[in-house]
Protein backbone atom coordinates (compact mmCIF):
# COMPACT_ATOMS: atom_id res chain seq x y z
CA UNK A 1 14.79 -7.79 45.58
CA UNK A 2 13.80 -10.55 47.22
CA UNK A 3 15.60 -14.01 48.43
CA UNK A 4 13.57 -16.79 48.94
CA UNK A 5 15.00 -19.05 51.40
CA UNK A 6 15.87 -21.75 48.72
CA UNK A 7 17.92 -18.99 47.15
CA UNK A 8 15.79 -17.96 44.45
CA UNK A 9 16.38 -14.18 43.32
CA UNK A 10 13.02 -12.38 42.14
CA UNK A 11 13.28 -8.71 41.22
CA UNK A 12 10.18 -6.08 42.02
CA UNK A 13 9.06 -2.74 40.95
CA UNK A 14 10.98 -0.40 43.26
CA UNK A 15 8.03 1.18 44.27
CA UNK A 16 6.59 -1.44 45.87
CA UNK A 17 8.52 -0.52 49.17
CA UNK A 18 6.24 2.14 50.03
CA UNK A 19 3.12 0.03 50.56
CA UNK A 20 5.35 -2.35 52.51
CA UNK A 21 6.93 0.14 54.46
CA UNK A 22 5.94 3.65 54.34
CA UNK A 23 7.98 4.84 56.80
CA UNK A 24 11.50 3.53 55.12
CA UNK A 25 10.47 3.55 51.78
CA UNK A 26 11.28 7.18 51.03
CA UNK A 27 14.62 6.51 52.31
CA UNK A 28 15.52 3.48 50.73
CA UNK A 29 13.83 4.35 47.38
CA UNK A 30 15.77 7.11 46.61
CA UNK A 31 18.93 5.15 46.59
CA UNK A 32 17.50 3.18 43.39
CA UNK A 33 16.41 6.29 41.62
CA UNK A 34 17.34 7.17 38.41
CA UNK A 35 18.23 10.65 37.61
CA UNK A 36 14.99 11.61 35.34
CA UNK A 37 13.17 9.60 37.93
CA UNK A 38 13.90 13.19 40.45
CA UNK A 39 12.49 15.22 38.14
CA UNK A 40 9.14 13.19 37.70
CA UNK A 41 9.87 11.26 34.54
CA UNK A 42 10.38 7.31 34.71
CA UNK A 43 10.79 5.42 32.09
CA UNK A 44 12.05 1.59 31.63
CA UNK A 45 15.67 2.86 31.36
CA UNK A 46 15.12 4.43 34.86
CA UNK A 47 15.00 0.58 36.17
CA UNK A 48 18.02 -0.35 33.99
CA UNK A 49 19.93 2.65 36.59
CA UNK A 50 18.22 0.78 39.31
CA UNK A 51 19.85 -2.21 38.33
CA UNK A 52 23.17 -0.59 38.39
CA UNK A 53 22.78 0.31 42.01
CA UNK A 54 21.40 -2.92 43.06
CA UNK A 55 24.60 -4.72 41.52
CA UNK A 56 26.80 -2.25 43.40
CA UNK A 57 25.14 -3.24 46.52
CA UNK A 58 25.24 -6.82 45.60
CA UNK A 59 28.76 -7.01 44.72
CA UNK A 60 30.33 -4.68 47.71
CA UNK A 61 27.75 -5.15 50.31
CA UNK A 62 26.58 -1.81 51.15
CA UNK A 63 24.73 0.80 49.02
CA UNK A 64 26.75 3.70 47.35
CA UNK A 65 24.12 5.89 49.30
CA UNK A 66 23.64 4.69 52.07
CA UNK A 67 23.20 7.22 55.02
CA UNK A 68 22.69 9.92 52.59
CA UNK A 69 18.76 11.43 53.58
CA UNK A 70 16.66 11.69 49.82
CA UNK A 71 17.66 15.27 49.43
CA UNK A 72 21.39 14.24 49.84
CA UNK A 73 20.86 11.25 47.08
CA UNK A 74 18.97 13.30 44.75
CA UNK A 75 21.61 15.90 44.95
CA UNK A 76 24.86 13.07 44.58
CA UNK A 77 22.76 11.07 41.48
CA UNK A 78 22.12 14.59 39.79
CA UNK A 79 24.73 16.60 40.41
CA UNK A 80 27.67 14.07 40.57
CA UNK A 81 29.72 11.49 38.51
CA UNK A 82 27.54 8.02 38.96
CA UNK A 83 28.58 5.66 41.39
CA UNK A 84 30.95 2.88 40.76
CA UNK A 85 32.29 -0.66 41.68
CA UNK A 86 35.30 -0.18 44.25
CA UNK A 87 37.21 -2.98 44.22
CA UNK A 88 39.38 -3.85 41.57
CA UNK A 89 38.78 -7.90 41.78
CA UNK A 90 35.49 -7.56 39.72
CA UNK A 91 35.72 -8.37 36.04
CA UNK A 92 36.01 -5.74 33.61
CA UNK A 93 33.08 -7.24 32.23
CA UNK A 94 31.12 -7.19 35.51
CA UNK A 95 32.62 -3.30 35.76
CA UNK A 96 31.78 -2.62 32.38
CA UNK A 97 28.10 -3.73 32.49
CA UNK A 98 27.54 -2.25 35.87
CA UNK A 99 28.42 1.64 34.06
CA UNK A 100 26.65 1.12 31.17
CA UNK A 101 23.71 0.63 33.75
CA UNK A 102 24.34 3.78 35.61
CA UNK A 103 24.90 6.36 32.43
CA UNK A 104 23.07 9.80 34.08
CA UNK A 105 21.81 10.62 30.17
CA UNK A 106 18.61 7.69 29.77
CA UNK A 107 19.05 8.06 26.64
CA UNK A 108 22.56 6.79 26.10
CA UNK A 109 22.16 4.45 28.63
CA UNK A 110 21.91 0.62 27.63
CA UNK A 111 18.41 -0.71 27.64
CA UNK A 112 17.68 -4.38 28.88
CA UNK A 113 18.26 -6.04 25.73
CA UNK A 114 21.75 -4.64 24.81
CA UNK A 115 22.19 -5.65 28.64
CA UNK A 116 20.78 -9.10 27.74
CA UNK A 117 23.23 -9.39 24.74
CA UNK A 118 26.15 -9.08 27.57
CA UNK A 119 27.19 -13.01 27.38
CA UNK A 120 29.49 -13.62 30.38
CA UNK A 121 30.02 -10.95 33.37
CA UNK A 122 32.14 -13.29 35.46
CA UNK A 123 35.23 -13.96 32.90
CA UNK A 124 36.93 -11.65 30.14
């Protein structure tokens, strides 16, 4: 992600971190990847779990994984229930959205346009 300083939000392929960083990028990469993603298999559903993560960080300020070396994530996104929101003063909208992004199975997880169909996430 990227924040212009006029506040303009622009998304990028999550791979893009390793040509600007290569020494962080394996880090930091691995806390966006989608389970399929660690065994070798990416697909546009993989960003829609990317998403997920990205609106965890967003909304509580820190990512689920952070501190956790790639091993460690790979092990907590495959192995383990998918992260979640923490605090209770998000909308069950906003909640609600955020797990159908982060569904371990790709292919019961919501694809962008049933995400786009999602009219409000700030009120219920």
């Amino acid at each position: 992600m990227f924040l212009s300083d006029e506040g303009l939000v622009k998304l990028s392929d999550y791979g893009l971190g390793e040509y600007l960083n290569p020494f962080h990028s394996a880090k930091s990469t691995a806390w966006y990847m989608a389970p399929e993603a660690f065994g070798g298999e990416r697909e546009q559903k993989s960003d829609v779990w990317s998403l997920g993560i990205s609106l965890i960080e967003l909304a509580e300020g820190r990512n689920p994984f952070e501190g956790y070396n790639p091993g460690k994530v790979r092990d907590r996104v495959c192995e383990y229930r998918p992260p979640s929101l923490f605090s209770e003063k998000w909308s069950a909208t906003f909640m609600g959205f955020v797990k159908k992004c982060l569904v371990k199975d790709e292919e019961h997880r919501w694809s962008v346009s049933e995400l786009m169909e999602v009219s409000s996430l700030s009120e219920d």
